[in-house]
C-alpha atoms as a PDB file:
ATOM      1  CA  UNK A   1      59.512 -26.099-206.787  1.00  0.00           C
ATOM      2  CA  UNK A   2      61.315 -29.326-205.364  1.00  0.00           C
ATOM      3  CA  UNK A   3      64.776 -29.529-204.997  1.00  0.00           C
ATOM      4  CA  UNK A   4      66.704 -32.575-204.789  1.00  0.00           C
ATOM      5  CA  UNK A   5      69.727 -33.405-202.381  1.00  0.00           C
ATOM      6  CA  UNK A   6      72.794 -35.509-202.684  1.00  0.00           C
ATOM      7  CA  UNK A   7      71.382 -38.266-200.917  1.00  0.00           C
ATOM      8  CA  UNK A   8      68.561 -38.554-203.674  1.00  0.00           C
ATOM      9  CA  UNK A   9      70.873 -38.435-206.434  1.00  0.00           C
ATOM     10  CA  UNK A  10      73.116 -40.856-205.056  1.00  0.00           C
ATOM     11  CA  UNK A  11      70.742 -43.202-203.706  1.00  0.00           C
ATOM     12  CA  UNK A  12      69.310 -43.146-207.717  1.00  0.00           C
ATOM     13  CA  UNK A  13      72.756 -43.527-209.073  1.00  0.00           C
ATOM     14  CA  UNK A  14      73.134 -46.642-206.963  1.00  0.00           C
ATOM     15  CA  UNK A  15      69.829 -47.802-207.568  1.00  0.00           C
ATOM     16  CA  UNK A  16      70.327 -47.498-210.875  1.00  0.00           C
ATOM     17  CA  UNK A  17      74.011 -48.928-211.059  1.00  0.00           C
ATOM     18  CA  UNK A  18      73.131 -51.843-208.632  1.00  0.00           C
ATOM     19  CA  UNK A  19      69.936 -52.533-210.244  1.00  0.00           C
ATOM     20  CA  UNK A  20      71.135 -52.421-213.788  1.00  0.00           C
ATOM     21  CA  UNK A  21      74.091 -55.136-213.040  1.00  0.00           C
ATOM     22  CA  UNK A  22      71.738 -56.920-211.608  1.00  0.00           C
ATOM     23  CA  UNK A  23      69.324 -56.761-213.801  1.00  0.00           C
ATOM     24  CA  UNK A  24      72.101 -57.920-216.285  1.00  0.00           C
ATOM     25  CA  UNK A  25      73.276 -60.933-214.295  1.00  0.00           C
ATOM     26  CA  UNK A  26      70.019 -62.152-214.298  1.00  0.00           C
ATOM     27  CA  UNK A  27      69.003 -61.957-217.906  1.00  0.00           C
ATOM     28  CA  UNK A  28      72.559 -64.099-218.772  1.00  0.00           C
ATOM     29  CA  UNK A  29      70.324 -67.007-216.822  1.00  0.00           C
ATOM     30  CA  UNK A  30      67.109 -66.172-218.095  1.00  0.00           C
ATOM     31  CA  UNK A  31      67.563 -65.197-221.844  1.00  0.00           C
ATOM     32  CA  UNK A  32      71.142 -66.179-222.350  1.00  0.00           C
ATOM     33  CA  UNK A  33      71.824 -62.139-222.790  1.00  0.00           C
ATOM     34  CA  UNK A  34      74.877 -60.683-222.507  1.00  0.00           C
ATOM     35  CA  UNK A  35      76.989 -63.694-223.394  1.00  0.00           C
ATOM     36  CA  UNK A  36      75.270 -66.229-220.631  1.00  0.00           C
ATOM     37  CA  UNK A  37      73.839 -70.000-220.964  1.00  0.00           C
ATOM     38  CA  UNK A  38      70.235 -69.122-220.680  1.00  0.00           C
ATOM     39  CA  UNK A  39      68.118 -71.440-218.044  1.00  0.00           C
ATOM     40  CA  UNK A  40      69.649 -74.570-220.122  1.00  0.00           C
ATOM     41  CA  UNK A  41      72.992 -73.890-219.407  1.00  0.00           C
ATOM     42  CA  UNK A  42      72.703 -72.360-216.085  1.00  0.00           C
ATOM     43  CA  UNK A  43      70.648 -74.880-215.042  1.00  0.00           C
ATOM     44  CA  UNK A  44      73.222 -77.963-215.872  1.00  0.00           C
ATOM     45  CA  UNK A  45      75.698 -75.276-214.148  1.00  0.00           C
ATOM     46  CA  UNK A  46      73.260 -74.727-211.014  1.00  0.00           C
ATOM     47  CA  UNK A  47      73.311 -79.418-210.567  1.00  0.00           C
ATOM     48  CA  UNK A  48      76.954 -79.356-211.148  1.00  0.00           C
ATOM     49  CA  UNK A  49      77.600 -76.685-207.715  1.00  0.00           C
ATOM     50  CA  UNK A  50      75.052 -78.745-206.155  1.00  0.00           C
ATOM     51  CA  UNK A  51      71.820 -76.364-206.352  1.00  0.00           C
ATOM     52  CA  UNK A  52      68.568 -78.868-206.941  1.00  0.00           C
ATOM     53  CA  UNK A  53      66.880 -79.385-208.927  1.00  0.00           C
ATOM     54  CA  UNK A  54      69.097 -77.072-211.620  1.00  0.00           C
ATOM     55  CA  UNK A  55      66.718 -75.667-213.964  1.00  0.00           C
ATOM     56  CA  UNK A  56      64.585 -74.491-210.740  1.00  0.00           C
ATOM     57  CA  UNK A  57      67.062 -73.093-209.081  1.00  0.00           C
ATOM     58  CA  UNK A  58      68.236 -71.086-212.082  1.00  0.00           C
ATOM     59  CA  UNK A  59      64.957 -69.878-212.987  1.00  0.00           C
ATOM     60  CA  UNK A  60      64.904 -68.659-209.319  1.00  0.00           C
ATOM     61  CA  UNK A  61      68.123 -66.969-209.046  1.00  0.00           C
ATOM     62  CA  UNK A  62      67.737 -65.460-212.518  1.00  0.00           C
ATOM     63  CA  UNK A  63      64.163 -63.959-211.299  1.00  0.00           C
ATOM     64  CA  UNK A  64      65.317 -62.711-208.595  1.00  0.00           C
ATOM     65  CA  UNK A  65      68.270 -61.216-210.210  1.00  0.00           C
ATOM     66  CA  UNK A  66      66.578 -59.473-212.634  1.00  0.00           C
ATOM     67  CA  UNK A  67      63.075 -58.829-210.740  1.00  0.00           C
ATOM     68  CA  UNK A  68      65.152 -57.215-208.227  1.00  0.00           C
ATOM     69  CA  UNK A  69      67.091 -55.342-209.827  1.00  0.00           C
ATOM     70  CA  UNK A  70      64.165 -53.931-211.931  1.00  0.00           C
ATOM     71  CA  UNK A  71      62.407 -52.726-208.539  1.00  0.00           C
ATOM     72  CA  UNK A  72      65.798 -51.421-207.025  1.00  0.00           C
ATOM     73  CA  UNK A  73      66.093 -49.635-210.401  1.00  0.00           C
ATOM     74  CA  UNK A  74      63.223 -47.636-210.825  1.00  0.00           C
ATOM     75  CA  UNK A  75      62.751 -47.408-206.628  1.00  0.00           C
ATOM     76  CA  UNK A  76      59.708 -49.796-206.176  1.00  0.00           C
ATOM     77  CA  UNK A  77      59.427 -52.150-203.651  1.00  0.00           C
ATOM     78  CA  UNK A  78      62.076 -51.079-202.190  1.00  0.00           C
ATOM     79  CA  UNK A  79      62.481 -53.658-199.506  1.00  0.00           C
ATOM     80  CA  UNK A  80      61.446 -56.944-201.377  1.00  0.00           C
ATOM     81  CA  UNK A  81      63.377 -55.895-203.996  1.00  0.00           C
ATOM     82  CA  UNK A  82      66.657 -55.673-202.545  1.00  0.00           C
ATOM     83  CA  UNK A  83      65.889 -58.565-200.324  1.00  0.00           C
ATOM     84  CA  UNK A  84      65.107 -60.485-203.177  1.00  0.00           C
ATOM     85  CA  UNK A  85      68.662 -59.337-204.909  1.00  0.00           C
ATOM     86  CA  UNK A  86      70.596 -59.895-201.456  1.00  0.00           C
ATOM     87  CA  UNK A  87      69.056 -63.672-201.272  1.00  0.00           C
ATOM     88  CA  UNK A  88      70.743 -64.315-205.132  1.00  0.00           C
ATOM     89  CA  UNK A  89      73.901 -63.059-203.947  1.00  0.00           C
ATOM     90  CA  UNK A  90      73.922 -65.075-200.681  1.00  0.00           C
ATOM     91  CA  UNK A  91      73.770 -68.030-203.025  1.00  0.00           C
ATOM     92  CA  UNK A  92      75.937 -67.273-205.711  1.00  0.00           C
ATOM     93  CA  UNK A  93      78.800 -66.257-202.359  1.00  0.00           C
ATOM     94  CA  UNK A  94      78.349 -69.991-201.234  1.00  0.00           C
ATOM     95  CA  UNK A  95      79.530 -70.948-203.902  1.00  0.00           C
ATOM     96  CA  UNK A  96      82.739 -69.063-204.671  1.00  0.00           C
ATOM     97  CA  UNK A  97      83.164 -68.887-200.722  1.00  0.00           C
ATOM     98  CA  UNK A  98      86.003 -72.145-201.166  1.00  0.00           C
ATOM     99  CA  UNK A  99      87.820 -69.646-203.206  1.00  0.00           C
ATOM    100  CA  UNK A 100      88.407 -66.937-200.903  1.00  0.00           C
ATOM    101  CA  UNK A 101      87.331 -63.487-200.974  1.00  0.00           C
ATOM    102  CA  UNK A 102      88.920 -61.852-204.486  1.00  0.00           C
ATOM    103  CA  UNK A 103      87.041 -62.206-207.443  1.00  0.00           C
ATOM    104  CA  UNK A 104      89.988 -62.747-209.639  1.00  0.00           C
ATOM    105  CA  UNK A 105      90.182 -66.484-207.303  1.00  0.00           C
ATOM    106  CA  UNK A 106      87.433 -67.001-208.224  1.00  0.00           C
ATOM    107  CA  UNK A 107      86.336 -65.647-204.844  1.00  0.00           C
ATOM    108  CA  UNK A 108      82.688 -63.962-202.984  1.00  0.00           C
ATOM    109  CA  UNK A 109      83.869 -60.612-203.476  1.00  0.00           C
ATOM    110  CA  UNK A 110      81.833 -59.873-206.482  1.00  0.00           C
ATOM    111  CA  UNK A 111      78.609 -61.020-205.258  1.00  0.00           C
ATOM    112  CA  UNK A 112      79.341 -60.028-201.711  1.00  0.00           C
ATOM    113  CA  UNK A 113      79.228 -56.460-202.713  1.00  0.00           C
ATOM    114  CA  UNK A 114      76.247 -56.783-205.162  1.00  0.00           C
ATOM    115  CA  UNK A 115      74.460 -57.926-201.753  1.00  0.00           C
ATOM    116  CA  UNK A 116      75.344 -55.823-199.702  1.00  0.00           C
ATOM    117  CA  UNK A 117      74.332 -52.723-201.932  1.00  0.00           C
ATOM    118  CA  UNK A 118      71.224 -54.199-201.953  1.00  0.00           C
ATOM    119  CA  UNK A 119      71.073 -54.747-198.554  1.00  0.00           C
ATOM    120  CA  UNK A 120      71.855 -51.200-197.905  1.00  0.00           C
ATOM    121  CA  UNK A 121      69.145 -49.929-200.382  1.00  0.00           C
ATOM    122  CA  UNK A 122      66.468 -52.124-198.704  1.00  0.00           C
ATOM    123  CA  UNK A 123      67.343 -50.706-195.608  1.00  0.00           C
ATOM    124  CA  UNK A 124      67.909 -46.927-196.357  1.00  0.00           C
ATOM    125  CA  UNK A 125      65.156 -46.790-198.948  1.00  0.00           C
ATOM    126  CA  UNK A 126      64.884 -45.605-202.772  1.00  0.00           C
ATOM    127  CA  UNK A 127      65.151 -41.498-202.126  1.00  0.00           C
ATOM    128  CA  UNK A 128      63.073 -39.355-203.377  1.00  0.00           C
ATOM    129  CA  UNK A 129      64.041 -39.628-207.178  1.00  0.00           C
ATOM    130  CA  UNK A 130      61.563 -42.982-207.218  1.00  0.00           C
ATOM    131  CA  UNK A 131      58.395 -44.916-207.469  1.00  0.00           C
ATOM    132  CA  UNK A 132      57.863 -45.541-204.276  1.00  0.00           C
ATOM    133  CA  UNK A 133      57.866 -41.689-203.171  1.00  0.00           C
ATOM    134  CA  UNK A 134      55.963 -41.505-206.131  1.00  0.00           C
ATOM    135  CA  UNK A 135      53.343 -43.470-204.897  1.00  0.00           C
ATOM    136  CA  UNK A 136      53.343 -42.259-201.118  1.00  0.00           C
ATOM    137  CA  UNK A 137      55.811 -45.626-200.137  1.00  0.00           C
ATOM    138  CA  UNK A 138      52.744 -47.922-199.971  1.00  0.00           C
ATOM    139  CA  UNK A 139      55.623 -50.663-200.982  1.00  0.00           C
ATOM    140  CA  UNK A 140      58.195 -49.219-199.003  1.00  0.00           C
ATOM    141  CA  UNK A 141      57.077 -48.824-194.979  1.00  0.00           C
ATOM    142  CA  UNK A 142      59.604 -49.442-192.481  1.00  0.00           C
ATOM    143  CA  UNK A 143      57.814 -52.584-190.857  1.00  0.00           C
ATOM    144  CA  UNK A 144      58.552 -54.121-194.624  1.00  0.00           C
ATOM    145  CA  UNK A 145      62.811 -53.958-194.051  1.00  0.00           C
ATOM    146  CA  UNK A 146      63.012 -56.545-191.469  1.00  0.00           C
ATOM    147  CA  UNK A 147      60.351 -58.753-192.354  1.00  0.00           C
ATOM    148  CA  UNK A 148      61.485 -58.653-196.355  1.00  0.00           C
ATOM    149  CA  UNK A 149      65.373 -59.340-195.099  1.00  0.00           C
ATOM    150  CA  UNK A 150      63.499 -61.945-192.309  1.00  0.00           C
ATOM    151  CA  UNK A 151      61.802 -63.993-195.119  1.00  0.00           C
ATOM    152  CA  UNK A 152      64.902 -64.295-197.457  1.00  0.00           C
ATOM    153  CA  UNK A 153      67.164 -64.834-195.203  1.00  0.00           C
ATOM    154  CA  UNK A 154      65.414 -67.707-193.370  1.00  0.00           C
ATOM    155  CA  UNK A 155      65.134 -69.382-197.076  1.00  0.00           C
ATOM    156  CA  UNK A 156      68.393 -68.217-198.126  1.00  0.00           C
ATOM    157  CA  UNK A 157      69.776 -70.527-195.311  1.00  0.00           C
ATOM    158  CA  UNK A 158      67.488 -73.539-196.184  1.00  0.00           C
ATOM    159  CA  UNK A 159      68.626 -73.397-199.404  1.00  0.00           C
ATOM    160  CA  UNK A 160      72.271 -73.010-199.022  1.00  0.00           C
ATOM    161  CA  UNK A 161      72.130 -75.063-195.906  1.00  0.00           C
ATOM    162  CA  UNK A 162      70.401 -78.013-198.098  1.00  0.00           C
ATOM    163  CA  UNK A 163      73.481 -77.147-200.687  1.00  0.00           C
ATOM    164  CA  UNK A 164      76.256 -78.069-198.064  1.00  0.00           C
ATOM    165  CA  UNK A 165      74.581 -81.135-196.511  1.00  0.00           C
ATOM    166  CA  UNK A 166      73.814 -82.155-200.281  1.00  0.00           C
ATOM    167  CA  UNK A 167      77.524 -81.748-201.448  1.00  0.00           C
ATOM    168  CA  UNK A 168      78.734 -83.592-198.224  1.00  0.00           C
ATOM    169  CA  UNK A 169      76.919 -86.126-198.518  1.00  0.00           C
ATOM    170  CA  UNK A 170      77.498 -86.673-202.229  1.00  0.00           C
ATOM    171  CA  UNK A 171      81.325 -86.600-200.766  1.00  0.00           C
ATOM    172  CA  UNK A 172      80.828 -89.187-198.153  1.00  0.00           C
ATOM    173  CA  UNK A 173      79.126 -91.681-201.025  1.00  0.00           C
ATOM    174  CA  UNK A 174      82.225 -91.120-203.307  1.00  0.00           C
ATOM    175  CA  UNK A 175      84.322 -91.626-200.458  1.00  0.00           C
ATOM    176  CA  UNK A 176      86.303 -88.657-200.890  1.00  0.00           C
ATOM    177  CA  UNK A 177      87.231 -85.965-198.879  1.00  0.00           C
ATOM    178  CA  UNK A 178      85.833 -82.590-199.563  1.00  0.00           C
ATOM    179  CA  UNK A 179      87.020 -79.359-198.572  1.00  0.00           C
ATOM    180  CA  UNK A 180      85.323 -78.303-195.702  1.00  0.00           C
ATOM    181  CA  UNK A 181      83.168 -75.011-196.498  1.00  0.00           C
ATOM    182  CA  UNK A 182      83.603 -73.260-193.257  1.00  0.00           C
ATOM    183  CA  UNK A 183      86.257 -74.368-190.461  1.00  0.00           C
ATOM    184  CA  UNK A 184      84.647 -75.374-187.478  1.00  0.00           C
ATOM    185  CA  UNK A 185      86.314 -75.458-184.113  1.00  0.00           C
ATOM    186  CA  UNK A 186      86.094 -77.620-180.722  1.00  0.00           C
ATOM    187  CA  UNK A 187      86.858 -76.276-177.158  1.00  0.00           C
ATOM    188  CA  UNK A 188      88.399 -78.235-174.629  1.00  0.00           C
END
């Protein structure tokens, strides 16, 4: 008989409640579920916070969303799968980072934590209660953490990096002054 410990069942409740929110988010810019714009909409939002092309980059975020949260849900692929959700978040934070930290500003705090339980789940793998123990964790070896968070982190920062330069640019050519994302400092 197998008996399950706290750390499964809590690793499936947040699997489950981190995949399933995610798994919602996404399908708002997919479908248009839940109340969101669908790839249409998202996508003329995506242009207007200076993601490009829109439509691309909603399709992306929305796959990723809900393709990782899927995984994280039922426990496969553990590691792509929370990379993948981790890499959405990064990008929706860079946006709401000019609005501080709480969500009711507006702020990261929202995605930020979405992340970072993904993150965590990448890294501390699905438990026991899951596919991937299911299936001996051919989707789920250690080597796969780093390289998973490696990969979408490296085009995390491309993307978001081409954001910035994009939106300062754009604030050059209007001749306007833009708020600057993060503060940088000189030493004398």
């Amino acid at each position: 008989m197998t008996f399950y410990d706290r750390r499964d069942l809590g690793m499936l409740l947040l699997r489950l409640g981190t995949g399933g929110v995610l798994v919602a988010h996404g399908t708002q810019k997919l479908f248009g579920w839940f109340g969101g714009h669908g790839i249409e909409g998202t996508g003329q939002f995506m242009e207007s916070v200076g993601y490009r092309p829109g439509k691309a980059s909603a399709t992306a975020a929305g796959l990723a969303e809900t393709g990782g949260g899927t995984l994280l849900a039922l426990g496969l692929a553990t590691p792509a799968a929370g990379a993948a959700a981790a890499g959405a978040m990064a990008g929706a934070a860079a946006v709401h980072t000019p609005n501080g930290f709480f969500n009711q500003g507006g702020g990261y705090e929202y995605a930020a934590t979405l992340g970072l339980a993904a993150t965590g789940i990448a890294v501390a793998g699905p438990g026991r209660l899951s596919l991937d123990h299911a299936l001996g964790h051919v989707l789920d070896r250690g080597w796969m953490v780093p390289v998973a968070l490696g990969a979408v982190a490296a085009g995390t920062a491309v993307v978001v990096g081409a954001r910035v330069k994009r939106l300062q640019r754009e604030a050059e050519q209007e001749g306007g002054e833009q708020e600057a994302l993060f503060e940088e400092t000189t030493e004398s």
